[in-house]
C-alpha atoms as a PDB file:
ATOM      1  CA  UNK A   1      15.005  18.259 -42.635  1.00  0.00           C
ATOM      2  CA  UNK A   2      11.608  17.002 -41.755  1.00  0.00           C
ATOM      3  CA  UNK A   3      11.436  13.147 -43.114  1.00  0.00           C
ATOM      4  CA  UNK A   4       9.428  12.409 -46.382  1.00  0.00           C
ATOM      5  CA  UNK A   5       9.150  16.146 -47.082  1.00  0.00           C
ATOM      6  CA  UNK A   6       9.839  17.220 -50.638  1.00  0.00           C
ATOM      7  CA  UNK A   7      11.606  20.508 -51.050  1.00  0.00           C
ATOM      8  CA  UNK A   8      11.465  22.286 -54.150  1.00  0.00           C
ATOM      9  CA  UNK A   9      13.567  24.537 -56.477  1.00  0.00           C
ATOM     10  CA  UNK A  10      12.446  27.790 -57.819  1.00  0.00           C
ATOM     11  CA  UNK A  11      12.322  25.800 -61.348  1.00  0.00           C
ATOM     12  CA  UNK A  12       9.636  23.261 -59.535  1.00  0.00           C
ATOM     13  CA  UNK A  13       7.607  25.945 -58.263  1.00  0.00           C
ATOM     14  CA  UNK A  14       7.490  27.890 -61.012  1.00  0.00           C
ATOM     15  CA  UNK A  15       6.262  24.856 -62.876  1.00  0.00           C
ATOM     16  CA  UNK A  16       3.574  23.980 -60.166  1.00  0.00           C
ATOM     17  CA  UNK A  17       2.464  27.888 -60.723  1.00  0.00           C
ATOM     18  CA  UNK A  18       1.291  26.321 -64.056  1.00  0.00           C
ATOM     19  CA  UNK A  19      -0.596  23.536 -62.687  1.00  0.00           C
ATOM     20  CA  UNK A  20      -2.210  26.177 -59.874  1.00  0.00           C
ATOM     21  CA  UNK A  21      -3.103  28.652 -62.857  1.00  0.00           C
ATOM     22  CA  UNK A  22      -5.092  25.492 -64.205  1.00  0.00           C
ATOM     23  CA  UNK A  23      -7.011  25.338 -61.168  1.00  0.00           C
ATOM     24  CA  UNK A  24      -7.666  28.455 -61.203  1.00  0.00           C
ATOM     25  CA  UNK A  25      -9.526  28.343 -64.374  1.00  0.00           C
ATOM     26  CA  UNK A  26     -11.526  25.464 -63.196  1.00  0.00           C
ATOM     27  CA  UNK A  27     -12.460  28.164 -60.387  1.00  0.00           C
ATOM     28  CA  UNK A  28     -13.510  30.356 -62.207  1.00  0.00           C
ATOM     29  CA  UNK A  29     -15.959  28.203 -64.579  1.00  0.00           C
ATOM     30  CA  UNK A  30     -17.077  26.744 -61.567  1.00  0.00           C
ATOM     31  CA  UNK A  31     -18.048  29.778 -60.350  1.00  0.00           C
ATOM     32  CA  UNK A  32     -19.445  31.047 -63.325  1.00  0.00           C
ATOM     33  CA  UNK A  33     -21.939  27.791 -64.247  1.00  0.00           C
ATOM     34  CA  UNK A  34     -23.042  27.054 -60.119  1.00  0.00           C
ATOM     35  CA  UNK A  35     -26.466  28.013 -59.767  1.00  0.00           C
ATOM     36  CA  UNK A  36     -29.622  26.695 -58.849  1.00  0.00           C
ATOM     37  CA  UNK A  37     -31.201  24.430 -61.125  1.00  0.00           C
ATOM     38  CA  UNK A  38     -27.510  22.827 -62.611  1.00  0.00           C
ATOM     39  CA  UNK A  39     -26.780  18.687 -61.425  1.00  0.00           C
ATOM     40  CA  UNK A  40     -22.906  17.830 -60.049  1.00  0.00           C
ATOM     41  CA  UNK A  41     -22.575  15.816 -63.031  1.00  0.00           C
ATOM     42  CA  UNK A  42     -23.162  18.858 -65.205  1.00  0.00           C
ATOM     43  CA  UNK A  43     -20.639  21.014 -63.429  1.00  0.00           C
ATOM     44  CA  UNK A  44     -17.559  18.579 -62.939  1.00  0.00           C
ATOM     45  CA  UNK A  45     -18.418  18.173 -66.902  1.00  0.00           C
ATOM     46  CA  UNK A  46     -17.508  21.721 -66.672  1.00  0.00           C
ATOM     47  CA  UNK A  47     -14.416  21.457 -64.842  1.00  0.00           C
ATOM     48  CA  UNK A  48     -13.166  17.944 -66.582  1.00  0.00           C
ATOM     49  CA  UNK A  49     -13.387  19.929 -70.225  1.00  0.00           C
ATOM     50  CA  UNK A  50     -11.581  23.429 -68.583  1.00  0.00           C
ATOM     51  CA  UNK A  51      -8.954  21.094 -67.569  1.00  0.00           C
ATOM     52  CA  UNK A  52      -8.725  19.097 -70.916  1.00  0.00           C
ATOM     53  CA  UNK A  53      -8.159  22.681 -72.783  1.00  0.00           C
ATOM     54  CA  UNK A  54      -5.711  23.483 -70.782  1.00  0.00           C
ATOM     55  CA  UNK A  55      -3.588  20.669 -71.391  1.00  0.00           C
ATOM     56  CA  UNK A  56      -3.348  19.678 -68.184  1.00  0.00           C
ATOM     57  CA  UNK A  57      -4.678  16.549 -66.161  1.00  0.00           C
ATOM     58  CA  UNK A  58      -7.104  15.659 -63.508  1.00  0.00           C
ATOM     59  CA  UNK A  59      -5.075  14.351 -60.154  1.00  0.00           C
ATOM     60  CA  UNK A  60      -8.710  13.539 -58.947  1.00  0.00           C
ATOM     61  CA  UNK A  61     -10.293  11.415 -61.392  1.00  0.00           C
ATOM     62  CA  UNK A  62      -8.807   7.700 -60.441  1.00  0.00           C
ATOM     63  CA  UNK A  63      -7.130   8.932 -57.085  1.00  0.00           C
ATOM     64  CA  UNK A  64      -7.801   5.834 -55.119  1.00  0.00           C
ATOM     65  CA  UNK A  65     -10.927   5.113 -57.631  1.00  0.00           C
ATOM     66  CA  UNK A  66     -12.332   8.769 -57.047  1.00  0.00           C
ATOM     67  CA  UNK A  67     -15.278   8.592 -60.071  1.00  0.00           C
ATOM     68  CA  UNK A  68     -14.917  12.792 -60.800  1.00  0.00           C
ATOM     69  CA  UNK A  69     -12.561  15.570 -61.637  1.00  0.00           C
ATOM     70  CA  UNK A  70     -13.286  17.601 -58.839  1.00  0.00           C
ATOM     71  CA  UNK A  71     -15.114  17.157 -55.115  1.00  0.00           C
ATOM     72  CA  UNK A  72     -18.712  18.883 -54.616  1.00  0.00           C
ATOM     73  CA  UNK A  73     -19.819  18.918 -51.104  1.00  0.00           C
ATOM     74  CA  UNK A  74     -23.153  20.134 -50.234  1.00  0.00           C
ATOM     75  CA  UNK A  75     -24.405  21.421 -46.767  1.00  0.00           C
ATOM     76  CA  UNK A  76     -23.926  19.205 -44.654  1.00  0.00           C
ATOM     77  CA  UNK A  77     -21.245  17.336 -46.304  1.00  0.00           C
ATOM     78  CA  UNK A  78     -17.528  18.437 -45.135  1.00  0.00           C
ATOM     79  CA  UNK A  79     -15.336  17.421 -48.264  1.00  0.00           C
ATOM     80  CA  UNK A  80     -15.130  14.379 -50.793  1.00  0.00           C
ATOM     81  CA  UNK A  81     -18.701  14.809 -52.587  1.00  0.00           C
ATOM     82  CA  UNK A  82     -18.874  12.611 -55.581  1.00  0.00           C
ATOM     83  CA  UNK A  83     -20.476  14.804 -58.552  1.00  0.00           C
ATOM     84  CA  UNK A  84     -24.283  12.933 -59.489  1.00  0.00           C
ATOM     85  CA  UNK A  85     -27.552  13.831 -60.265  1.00  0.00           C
ATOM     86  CA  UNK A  86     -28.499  15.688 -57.403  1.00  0.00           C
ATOM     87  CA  UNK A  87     -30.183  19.165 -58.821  1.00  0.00           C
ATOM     88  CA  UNK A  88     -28.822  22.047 -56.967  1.00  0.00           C
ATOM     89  CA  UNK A  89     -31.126  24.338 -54.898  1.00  0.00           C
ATOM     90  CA  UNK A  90     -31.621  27.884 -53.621  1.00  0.00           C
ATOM     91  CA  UNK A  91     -29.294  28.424 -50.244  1.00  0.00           C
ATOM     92  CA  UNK A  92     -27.058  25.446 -51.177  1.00  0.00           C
ATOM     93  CA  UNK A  93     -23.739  25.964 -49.525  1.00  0.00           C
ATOM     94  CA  UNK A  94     -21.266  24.031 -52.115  1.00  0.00           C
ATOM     95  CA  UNK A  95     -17.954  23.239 -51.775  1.00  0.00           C
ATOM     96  CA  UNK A  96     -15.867  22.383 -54.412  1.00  0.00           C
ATOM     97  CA  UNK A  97     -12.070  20.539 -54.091  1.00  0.00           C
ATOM     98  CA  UNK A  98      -9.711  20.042 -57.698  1.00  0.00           C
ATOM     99  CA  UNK A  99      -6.714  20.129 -58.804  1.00  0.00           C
ATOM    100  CA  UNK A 100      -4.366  19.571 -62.090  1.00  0.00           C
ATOM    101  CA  UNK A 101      -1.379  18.307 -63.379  1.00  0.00           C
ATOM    102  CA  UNK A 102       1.206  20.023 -65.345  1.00  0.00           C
ATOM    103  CA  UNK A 103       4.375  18.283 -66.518  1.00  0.00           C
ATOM    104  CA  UNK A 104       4.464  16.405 -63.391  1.00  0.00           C
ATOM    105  CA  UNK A 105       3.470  18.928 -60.994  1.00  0.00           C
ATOM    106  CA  UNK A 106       0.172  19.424 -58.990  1.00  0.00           C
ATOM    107  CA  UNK A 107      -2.498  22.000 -57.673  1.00  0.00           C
ATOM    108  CA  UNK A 108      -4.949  21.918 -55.678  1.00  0.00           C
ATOM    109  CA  UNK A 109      -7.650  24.544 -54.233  1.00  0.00           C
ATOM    110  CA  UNK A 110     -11.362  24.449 -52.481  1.00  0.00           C
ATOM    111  CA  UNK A 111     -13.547  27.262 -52.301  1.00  0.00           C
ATOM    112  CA  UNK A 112     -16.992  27.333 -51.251  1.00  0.00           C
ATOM    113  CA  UNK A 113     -20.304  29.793 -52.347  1.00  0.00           C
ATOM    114  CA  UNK A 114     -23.863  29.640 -51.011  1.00  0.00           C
ATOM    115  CA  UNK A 115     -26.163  29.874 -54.464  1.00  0.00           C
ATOM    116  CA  UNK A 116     -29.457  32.132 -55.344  1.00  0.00           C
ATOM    117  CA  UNK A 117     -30.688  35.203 -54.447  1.00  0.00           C
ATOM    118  CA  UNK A 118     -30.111  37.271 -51.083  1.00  0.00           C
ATOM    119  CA  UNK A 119     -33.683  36.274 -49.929  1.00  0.00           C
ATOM    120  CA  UNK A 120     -32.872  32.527 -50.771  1.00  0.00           C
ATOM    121  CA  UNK A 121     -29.630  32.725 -48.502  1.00  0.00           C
ATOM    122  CA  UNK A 122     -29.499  32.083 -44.527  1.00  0.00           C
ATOM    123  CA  UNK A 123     -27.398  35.043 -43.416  1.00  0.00           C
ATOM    124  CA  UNK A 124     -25.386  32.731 -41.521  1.00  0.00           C
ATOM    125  CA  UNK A 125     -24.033  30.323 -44.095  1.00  0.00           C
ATOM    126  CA  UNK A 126     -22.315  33.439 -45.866  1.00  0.00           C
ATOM    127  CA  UNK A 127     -20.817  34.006 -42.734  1.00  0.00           C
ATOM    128  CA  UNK A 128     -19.451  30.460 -42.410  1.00  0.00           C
ATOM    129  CA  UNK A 129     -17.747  30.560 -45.671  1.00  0.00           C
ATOM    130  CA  UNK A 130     -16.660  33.635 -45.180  1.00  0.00           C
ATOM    131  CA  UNK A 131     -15.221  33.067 -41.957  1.00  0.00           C
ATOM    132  CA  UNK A 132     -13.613  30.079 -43.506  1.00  0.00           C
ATOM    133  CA  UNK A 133     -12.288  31.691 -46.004  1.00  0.00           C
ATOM    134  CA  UNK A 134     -10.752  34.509 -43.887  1.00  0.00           C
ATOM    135  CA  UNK A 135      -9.113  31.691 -41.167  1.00  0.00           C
ATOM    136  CA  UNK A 136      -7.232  30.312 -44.758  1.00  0.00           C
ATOM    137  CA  UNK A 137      -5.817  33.732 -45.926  1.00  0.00           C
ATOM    138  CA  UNK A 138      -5.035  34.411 -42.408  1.00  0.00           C
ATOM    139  CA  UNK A 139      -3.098  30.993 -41.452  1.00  0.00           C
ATOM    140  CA  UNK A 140      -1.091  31.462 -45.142  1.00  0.00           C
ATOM    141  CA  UNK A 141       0.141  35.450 -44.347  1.00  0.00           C
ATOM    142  CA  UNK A 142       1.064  33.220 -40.806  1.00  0.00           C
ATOM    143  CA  UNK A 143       3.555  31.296 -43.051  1.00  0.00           C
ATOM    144  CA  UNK A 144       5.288  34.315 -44.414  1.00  0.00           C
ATOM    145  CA  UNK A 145       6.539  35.223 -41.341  1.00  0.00           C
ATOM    146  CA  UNK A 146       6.062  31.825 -39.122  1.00  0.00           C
ATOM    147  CA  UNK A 147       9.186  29.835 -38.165  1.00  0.00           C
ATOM    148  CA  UNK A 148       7.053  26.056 -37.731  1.00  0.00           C
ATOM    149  CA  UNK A 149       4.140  24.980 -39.187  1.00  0.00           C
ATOM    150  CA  UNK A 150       2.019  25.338 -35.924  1.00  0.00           C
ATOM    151  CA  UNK A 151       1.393  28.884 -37.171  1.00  0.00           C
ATOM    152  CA  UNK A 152      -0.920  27.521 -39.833  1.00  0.00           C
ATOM    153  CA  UNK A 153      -3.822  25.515 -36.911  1.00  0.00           C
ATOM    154  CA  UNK A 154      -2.879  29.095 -34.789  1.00  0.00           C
ATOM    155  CA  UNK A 155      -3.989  31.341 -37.232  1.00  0.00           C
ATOM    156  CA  UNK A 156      -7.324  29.394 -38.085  1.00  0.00           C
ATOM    157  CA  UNK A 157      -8.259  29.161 -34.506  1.00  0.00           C
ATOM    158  CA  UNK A 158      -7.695  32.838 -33.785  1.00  0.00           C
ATOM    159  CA  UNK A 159      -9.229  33.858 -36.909  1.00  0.00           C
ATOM    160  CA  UNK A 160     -12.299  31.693 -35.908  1.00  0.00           C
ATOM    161  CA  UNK A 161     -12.405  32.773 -32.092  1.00  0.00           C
ATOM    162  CA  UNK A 162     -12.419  36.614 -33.396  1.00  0.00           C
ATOM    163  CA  UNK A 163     -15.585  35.764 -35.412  1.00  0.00           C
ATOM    164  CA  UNK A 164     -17.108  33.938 -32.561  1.00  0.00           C
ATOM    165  CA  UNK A 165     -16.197  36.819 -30.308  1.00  0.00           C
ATOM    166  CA  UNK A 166     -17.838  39.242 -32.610  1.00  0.00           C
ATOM    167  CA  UNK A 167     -21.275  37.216 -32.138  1.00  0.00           C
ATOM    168  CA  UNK A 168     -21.054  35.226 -34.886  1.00  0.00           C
ATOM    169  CA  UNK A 169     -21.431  30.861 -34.976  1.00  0.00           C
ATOM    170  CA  UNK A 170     -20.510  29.087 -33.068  1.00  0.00           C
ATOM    171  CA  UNK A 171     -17.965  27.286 -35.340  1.00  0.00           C
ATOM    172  CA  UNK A 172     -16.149  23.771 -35.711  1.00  0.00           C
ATOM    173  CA  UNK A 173     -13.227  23.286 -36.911  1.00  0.00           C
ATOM    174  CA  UNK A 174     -12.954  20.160 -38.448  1.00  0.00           C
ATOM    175  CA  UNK A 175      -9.919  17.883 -36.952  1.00  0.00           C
ATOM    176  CA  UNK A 176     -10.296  14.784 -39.042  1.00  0.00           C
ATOM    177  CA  UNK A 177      -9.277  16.309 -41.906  1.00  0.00           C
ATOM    178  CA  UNK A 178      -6.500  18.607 -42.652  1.00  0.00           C
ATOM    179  CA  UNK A 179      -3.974  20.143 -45.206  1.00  0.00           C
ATOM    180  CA  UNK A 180      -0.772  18.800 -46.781  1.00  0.00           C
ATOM    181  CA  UNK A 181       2.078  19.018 -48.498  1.00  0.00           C
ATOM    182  CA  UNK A 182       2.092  18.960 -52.057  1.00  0.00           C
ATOM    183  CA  UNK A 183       4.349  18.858 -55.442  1.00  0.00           C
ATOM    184  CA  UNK A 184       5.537  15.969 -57.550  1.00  0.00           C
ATOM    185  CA  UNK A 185       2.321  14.296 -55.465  1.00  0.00           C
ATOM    186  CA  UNK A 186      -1.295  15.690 -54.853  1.00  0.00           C
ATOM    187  CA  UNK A 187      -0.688  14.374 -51.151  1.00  0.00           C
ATOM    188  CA  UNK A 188       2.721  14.509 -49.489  1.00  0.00           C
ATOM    189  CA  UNK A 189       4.129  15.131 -46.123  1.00  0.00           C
ATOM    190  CA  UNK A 190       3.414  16.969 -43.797  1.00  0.00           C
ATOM    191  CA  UNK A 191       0.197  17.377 -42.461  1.00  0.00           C
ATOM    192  CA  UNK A 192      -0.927  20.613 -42.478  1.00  0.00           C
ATOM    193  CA  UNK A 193      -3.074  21.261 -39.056  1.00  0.00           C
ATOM    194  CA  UNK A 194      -6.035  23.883 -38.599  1.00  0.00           C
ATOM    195  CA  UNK A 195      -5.724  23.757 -34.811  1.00  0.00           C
ATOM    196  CA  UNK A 196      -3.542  24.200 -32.138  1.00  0.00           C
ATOM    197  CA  UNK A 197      -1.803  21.446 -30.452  1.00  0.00           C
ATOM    198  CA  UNK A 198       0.949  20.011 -27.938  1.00  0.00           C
ATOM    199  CA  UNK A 199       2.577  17.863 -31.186  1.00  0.00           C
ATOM    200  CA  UNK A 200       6.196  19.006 -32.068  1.00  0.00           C
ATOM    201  CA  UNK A 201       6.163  21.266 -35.004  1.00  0.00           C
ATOM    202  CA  UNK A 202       8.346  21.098 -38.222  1.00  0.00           C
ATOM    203  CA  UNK A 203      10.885  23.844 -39.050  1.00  0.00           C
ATOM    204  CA  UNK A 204       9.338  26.124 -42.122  1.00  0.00           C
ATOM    205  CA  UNK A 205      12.229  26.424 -45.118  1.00  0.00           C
ATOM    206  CA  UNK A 206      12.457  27.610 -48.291  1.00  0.00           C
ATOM    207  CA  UNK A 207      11.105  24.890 -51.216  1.00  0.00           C
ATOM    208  CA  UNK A 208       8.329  23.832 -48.449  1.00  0.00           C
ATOM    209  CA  UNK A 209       4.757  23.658 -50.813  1.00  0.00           C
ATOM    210  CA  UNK A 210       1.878  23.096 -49.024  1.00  0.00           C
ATOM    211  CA  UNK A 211      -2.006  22.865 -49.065  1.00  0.00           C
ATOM    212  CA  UNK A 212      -3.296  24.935 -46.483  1.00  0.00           C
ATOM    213  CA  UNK A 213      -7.685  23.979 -46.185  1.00  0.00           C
ATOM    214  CA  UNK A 214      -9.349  24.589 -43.324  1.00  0.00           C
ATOM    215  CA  UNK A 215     -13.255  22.976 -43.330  1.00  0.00           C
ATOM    216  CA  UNK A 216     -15.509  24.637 -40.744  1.00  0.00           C
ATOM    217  CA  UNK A 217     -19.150  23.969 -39.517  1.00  0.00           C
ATOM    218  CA  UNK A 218     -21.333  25.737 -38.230  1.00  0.00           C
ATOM    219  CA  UNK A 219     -22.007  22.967 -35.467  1.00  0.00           C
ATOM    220  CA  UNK A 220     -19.971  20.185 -34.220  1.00  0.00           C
ATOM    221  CA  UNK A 221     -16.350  18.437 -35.609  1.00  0.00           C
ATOM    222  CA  UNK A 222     -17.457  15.106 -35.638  1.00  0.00           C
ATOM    223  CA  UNK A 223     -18.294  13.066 -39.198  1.00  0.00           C
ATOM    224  CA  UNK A 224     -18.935   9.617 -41.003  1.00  0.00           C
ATOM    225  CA  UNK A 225     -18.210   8.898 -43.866  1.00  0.00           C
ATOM    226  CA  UNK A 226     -21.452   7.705 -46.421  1.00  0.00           C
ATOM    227  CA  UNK A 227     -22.249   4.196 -48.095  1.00  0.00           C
ATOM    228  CA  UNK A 228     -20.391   5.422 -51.016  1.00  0.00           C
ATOM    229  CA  UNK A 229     -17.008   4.876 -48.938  1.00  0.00           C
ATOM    230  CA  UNK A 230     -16.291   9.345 -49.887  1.00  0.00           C
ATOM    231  CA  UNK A 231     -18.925  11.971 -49.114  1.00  0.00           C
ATOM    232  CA  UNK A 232     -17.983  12.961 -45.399  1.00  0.00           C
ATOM    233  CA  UNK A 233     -21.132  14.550 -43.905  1.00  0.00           C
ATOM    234  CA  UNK A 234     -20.891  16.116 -40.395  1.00  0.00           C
ATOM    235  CA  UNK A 235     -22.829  14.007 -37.695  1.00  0.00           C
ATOM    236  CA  UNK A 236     -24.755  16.681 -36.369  1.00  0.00           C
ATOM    237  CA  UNK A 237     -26.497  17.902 -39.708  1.00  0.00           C
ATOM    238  CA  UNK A 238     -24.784  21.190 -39.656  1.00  0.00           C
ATOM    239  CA  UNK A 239     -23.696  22.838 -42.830  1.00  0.00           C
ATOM    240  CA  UNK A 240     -19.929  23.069 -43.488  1.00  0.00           C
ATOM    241  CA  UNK A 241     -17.622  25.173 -46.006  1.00  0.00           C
ATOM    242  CA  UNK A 242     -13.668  24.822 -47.073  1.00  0.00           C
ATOM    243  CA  UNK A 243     -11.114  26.990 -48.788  1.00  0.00           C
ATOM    244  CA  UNK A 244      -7.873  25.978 -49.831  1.00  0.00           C
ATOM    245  CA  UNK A 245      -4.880  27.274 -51.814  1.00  0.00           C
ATOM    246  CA  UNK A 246      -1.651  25.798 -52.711  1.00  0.00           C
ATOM    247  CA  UNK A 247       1.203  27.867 -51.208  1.00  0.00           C
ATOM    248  CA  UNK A 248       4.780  27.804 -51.961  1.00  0.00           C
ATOM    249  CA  UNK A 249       7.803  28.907 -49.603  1.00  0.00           C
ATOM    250  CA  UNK A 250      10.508  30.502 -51.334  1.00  0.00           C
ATOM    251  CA  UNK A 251      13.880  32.508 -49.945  1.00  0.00           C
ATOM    252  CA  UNK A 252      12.232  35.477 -50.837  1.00  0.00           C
ATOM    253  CA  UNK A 253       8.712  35.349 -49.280  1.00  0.00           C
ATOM    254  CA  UNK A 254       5.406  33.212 -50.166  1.00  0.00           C
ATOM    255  CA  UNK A 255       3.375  32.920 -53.226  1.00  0.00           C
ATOM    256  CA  UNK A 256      -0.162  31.472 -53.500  1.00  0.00           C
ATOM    257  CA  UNK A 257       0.581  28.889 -56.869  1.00  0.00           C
ATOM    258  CA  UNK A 258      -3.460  28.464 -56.789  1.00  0.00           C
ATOM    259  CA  UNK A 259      -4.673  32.091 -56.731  1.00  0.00           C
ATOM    260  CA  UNK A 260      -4.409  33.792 -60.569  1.00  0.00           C
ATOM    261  CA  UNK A 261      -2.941  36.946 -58.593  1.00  0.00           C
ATOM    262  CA  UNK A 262      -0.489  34.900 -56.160  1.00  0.00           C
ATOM    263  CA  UNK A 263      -2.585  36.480 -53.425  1.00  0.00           C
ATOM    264  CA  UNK A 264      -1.319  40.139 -53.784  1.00  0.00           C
ATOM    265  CA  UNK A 265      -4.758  41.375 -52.684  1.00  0.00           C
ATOM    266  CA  UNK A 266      -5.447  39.378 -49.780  1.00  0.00           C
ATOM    267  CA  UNK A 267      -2.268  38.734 -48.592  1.00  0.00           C
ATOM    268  CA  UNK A 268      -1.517  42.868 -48.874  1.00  0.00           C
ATOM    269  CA  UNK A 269      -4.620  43.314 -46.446  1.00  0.00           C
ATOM    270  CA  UNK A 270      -2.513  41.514 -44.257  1.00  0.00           C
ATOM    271  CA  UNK A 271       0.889  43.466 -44.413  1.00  0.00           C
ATOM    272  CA  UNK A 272       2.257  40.644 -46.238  1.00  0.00           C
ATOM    273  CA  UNK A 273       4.053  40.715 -50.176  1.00  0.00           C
ATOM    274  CA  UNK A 274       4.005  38.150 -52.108  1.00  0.00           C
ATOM    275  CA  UNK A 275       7.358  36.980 -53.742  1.00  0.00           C
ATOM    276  CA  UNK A 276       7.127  36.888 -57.612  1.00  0.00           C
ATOM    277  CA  UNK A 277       7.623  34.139 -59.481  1.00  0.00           C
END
């Protein structure tokens, strides 16, 4: 058993599905209300009061003084965007990062969209997200059939070197920040890597629950950090996207405790079922 790692029972996971629907939701109304024209402010508004109906709690607002509800990350800026004034344009890329409590329990998801019309969007930035997004779905069907968690940083690379191979960045993946485990705590052992490397590799079992969020650029991997002590912004100006889901490991397969269809639809693209909850 890896050390500090929490293991859950079907009971736990079944009640973290609850905090994962809630994200979900926030998702959605997220999607629904980003568009040009709308502040930060106004749309973690959005997702504070979709989380207050639900009856669930922010694990953002407070976490180590973080001033929001949920992460907004703009262009440049990698992850940890602090929701403010700043009016939203035409070919944005914006990523947003929340999660909820239920009961005791937490979820926690990214996804990212590029706002306004086709002519307003840089053909490339959809491909970053969507390259993102593909590495993520990719490196969680790796779990279902993975025996150590060095599948996960794997699947991302190979998933990015495919895209790059079919003419498309290049791509960084971002190495200063990674995934994590999750459960009775937004952020729990292990790390969670989105690259390959020489480091010993943890067994995957059953009652593993883990945040799998890889952030790519479409430049370099290195970053700062801005004056208010948060927003990560990449150091070469490039634009940057992240995806996440919370993923559970159960004896009878995976289940994505973030995605309002456990990932069925993406996962089955992959040859992969999804164990029911």
């Amino acid at each position: 058993m890896a050390r500090g790692v929490e293991y859950k029972s079907l009971d736990d996971i079944r009640a973290m599905r609850r905090a994962g629907l809630v994200v979900a939701e926030v998702h959605q109304a997220l999607r629904a209300a980003a568009k040009p024209g709308v502040t930060t402010a106004e749309l973690d508004d959005i997702s504070a009061a979709t989380i207050a109906d639900a009856g669930a709690t922010s694990n953002f607002y407070g976490y180590h003084g973080f001033p929001a509800t949920v992460c907004i990350s703009v262009n440049e800026e990698i992850v940890h965007g602090i929701p403010g004034p700043r009016v939203l344009e035409p070919g944005d890329v914006v990523s947003f990062d929340c999660g909820a409590v239920v009961d005791g329990w937490h979820g926690d998801a990214a996804f990212t969209v590029v706002l306004g019309e086709e002519s307003d969007v840089d053909p490339g930035d959809l491909a970053l997200s969507r390259v993102t997004e593909e590495a993520m779905w990719d490196a969680i069907a790796a779990l279902a059939t993975g025996r150590k968690l060095d599948v996960v940083g794997a699947a991302v690379e190979d998933a990015v070197a495919r895209a790059e191979a079919a003419g498309e960045g290049p791509y960084g993946i971002i190495e200063d920040y990674v995934g994590h485990g999750i459960g009775s705590e937004m952020h729990q052992p292990p790390d969670v890597l989105n690259y390959r490397t020489s480091q010993r590799a943890m067994k995957l079992r059953p009652g593993l629950c883990l945040a799998v969020e890889p952030m790519i650029t479409r430049g370099g991997i290195t970053s700062h950090t801005l004056a208010d002590e948060w927003t990560v912004v990449t150091d070469d100006g490039s634009r940057a996207a992240h995806w996440e889901h919370t993923v559970a490991i159960t004896d009878s397969g995976i289940s994505v405790l973030t995605a309002p269809d456990g990932g069925a639809a993406e996962l089955g693209r992959r040859g992969v079922d999804i164990t029911k909850l």
